[in-house]
N, C-alpha and C. Protein backbone atom coordinates (compact mmCIF):
# COMPACT_ATOMS: atom_id res chain seq x y z
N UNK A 1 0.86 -1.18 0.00
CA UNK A 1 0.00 0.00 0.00
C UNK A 1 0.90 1.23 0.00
N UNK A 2 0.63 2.39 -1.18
CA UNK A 2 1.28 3.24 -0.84
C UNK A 2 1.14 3.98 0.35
N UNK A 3 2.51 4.91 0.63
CA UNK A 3 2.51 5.51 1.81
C UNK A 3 1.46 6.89 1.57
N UNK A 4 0.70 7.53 2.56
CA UNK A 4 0.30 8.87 2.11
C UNK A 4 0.85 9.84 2.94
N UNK A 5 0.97 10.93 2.44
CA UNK A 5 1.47 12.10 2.67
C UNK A 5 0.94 12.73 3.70
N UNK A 6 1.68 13.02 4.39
CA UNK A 6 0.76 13.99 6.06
C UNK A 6 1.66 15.05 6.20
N UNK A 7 2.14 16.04 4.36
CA UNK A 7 2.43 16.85 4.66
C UNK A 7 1.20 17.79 4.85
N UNK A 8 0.90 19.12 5.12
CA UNK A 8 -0.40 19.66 4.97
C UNK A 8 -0.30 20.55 4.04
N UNK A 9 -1.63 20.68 3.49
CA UNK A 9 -1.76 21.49 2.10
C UNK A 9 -3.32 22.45 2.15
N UNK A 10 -2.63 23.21 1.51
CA UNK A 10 -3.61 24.71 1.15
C UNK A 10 -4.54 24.67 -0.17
N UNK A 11 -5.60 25.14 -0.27
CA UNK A 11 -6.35 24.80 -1.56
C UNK A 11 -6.42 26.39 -2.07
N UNK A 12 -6.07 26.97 -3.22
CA UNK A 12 -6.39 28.34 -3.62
C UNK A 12 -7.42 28.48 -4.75
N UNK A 13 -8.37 29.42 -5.50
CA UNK A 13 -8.67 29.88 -6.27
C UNK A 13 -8.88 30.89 -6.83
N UNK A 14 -8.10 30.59 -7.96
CA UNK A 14 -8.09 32.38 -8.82
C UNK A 14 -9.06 32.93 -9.87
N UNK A 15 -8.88 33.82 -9.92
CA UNK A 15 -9.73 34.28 -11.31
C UNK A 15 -9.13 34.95 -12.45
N UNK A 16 -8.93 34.58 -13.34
CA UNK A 16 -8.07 34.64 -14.50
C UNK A 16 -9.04 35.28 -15.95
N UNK A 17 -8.91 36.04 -16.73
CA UNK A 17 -9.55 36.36 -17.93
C UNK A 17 -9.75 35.32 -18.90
N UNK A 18 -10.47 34.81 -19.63
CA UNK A 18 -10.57 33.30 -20.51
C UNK A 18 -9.48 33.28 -21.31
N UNK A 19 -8.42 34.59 -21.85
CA UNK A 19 -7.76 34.29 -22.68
C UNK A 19 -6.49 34.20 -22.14
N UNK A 20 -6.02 34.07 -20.74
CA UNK A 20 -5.11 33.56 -20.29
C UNK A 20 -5.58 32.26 -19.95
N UNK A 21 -6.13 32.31 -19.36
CA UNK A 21 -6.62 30.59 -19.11
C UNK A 21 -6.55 29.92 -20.36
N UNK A 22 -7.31 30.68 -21.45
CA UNK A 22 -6.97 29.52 -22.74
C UNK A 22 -5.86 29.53 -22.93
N UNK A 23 -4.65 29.74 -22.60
CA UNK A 23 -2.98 29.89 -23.31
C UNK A 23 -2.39 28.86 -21.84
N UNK A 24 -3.16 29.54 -20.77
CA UNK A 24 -2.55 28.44 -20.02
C UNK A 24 -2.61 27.08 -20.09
N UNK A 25 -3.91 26.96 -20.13
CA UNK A 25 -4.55 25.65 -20.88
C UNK A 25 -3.44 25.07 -21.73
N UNK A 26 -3.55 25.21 -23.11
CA UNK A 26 -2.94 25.05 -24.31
C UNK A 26 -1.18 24.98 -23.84
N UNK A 27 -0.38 25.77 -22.72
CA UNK A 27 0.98 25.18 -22.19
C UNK A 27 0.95 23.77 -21.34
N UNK A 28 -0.53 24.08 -20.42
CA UNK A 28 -0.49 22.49 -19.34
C UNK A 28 -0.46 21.62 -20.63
N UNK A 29 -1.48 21.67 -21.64
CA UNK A 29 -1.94 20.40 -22.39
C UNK A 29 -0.93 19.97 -23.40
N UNK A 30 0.55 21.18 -23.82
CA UNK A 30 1.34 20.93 -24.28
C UNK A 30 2.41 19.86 -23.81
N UNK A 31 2.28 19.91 -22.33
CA UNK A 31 3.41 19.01 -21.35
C UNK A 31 2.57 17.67 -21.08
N UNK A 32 1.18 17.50 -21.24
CA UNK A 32 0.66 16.47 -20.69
C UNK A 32 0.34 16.73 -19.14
N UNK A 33 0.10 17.76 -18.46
CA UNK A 33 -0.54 18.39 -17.12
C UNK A 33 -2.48 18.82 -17.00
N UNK A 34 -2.28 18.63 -16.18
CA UNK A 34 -3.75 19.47 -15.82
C UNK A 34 -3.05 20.73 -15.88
N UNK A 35 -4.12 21.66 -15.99
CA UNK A 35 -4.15 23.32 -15.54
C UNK A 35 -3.39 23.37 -14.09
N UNK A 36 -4.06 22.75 -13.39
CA UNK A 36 -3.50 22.47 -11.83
C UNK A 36 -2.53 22.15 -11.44
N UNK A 37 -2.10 20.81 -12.17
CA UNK A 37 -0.55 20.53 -11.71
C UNK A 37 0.41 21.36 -12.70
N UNK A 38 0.45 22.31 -13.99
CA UNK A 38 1.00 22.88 -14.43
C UNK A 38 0.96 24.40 -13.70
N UNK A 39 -0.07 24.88 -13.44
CA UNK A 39 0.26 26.07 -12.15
C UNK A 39 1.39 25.94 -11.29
N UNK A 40 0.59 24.85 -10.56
CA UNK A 40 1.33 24.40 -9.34
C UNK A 40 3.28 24.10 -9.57
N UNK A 41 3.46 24.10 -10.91
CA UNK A 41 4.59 23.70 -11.08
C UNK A 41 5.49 25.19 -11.46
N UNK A 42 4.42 25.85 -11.93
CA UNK A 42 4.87 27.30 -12.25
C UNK A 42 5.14 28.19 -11.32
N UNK A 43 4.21 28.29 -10.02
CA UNK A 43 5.07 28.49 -8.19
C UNK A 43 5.90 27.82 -7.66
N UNK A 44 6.07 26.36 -8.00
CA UNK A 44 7.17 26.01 -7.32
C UNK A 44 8.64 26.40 -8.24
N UNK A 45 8.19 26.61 -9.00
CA UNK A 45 9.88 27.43 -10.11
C UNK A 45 9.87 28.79 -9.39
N UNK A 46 8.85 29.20 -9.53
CA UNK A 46 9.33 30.62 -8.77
C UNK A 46 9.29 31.10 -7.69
N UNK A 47 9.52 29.98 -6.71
CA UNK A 47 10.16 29.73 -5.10
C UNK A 47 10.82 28.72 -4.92
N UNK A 48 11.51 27.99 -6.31
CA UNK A 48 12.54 27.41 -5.64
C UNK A 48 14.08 27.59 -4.97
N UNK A 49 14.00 28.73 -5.32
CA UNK A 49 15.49 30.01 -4.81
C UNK A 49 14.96 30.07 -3.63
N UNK A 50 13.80 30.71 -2.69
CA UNK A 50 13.60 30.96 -1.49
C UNK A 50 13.99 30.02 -0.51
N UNK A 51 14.22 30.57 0.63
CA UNK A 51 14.44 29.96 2.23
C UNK A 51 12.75 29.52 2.41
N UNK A 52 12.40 28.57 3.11
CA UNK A 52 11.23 28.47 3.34
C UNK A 52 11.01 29.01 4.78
N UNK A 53 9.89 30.02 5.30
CA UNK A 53 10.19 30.98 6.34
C UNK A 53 9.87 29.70 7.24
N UNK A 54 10.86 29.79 8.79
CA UNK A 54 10.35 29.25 10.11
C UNK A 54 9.71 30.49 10.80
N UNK A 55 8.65 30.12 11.29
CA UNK A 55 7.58 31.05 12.39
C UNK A 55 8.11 30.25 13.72
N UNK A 56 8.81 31.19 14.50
CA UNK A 56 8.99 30.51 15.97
C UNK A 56 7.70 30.76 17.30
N UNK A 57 7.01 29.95 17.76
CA UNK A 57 6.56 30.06 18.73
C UNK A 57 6.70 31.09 20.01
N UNK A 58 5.91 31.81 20.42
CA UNK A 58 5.98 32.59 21.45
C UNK A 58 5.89 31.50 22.69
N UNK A 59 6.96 31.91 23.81
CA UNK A 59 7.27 30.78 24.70
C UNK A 59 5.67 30.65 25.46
N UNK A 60 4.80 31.08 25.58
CA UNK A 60 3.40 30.84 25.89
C UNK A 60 3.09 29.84 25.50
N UNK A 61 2.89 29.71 24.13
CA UNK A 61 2.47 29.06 23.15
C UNK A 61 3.46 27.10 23.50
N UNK A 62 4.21 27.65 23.40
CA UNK A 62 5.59 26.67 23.17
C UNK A 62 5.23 25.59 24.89
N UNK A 63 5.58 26.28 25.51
CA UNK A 63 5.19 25.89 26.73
C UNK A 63 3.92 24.96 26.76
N UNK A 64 2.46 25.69 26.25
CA UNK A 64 1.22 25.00 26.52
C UNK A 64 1.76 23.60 25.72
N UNK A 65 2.25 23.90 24.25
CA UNK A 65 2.08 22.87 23.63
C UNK A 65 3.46 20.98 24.09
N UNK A 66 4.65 22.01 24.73
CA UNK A 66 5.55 20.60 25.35
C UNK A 66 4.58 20.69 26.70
N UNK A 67 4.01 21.07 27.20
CA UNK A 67 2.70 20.12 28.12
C UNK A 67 1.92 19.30 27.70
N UNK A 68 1.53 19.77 26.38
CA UNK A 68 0.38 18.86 25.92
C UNK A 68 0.81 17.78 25.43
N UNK A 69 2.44 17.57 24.85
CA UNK A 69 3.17 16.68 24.50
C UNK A 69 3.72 15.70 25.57
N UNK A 70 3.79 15.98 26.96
CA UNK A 70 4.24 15.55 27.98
C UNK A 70 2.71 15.14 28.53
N UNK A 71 1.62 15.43 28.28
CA UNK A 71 0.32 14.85 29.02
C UNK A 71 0.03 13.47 27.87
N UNK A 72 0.55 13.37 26.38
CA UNK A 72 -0.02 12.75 25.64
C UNK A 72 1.21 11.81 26.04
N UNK A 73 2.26 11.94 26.18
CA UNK A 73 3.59 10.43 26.22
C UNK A 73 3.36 10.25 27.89
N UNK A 74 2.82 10.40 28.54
CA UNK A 74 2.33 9.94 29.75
C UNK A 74 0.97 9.26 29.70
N UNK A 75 -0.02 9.03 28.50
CA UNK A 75 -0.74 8.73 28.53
C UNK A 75 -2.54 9.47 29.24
N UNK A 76 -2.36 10.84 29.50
CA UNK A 76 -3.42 11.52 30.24
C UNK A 76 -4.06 11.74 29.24
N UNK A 77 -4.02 11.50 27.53
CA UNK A 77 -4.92 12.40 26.81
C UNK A 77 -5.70 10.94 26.03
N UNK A 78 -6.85 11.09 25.62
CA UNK A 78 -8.03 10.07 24.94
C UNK A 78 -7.96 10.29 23.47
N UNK A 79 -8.46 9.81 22.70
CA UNK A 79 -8.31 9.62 21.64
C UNK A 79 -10.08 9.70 21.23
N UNK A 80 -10.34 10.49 19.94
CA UNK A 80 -11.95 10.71 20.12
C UNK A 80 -11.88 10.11 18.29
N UNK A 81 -12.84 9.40 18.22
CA UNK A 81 -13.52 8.37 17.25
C UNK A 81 -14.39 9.50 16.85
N UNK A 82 -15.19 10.09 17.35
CA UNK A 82 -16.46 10.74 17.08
C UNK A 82 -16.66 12.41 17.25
N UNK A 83 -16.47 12.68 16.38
CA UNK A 83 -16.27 14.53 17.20
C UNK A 83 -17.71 15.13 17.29
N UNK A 84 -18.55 14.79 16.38
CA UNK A 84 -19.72 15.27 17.13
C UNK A 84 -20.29 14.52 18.81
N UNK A 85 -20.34 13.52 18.77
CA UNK A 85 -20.10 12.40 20.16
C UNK A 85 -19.30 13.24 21.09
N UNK A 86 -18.18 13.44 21.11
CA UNK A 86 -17.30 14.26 21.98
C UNK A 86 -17.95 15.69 22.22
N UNK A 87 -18.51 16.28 21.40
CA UNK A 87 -18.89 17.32 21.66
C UNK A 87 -20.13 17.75 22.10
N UNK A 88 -21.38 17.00 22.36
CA UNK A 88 -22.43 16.63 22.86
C UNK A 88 -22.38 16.14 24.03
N UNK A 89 -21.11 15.69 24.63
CA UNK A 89 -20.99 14.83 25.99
C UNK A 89 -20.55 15.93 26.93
N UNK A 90 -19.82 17.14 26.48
CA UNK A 90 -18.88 18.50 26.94
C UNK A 90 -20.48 18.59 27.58
């Protein structure tokens, strides 16, 4: 079975004039791409030079969360099957 990905991902939509879209079109369909994965390939060329930014945690933040990491490898935290269930029982 392949493995799946648990990187996380963003969904965007643009709005484009028909006669770029038709030229874009007509480059994806030149390579054998969707519109989509030929976009998508056209941002990653023009951020593949960039640093990818780190956002550091404010020690507040940082703190709550190696607690919550230290309550879950100790075993204090449950595991919820049902989130409407869980949230009806609150």
């Amino acid at each position: 079975m392949p493995k799946l990905s648990t990187t996380p991902v963003s969904q965007i939509k643009i709005t484009i004039p028909e006669q770029l879209y038709a030229y874009l079109k007509s480059k994806a369909d030149k390579f054998g791409l969707t519109l989509s994965a030929y976009v998508k390939n056209l941002i990653i060329d023009d951020v593949k030079d960039m640093d990818m930014p780190i956002f550091k945690m404010s020690k507040e933040r940082e703190k709550i969360a190696l607690r919550a990491l230290d309550d879950y490898r100790k075993g204090k935290t449950k595991k919820i099957d049902n989130i409407d269930e869980y949230l009806n029982s609150l």
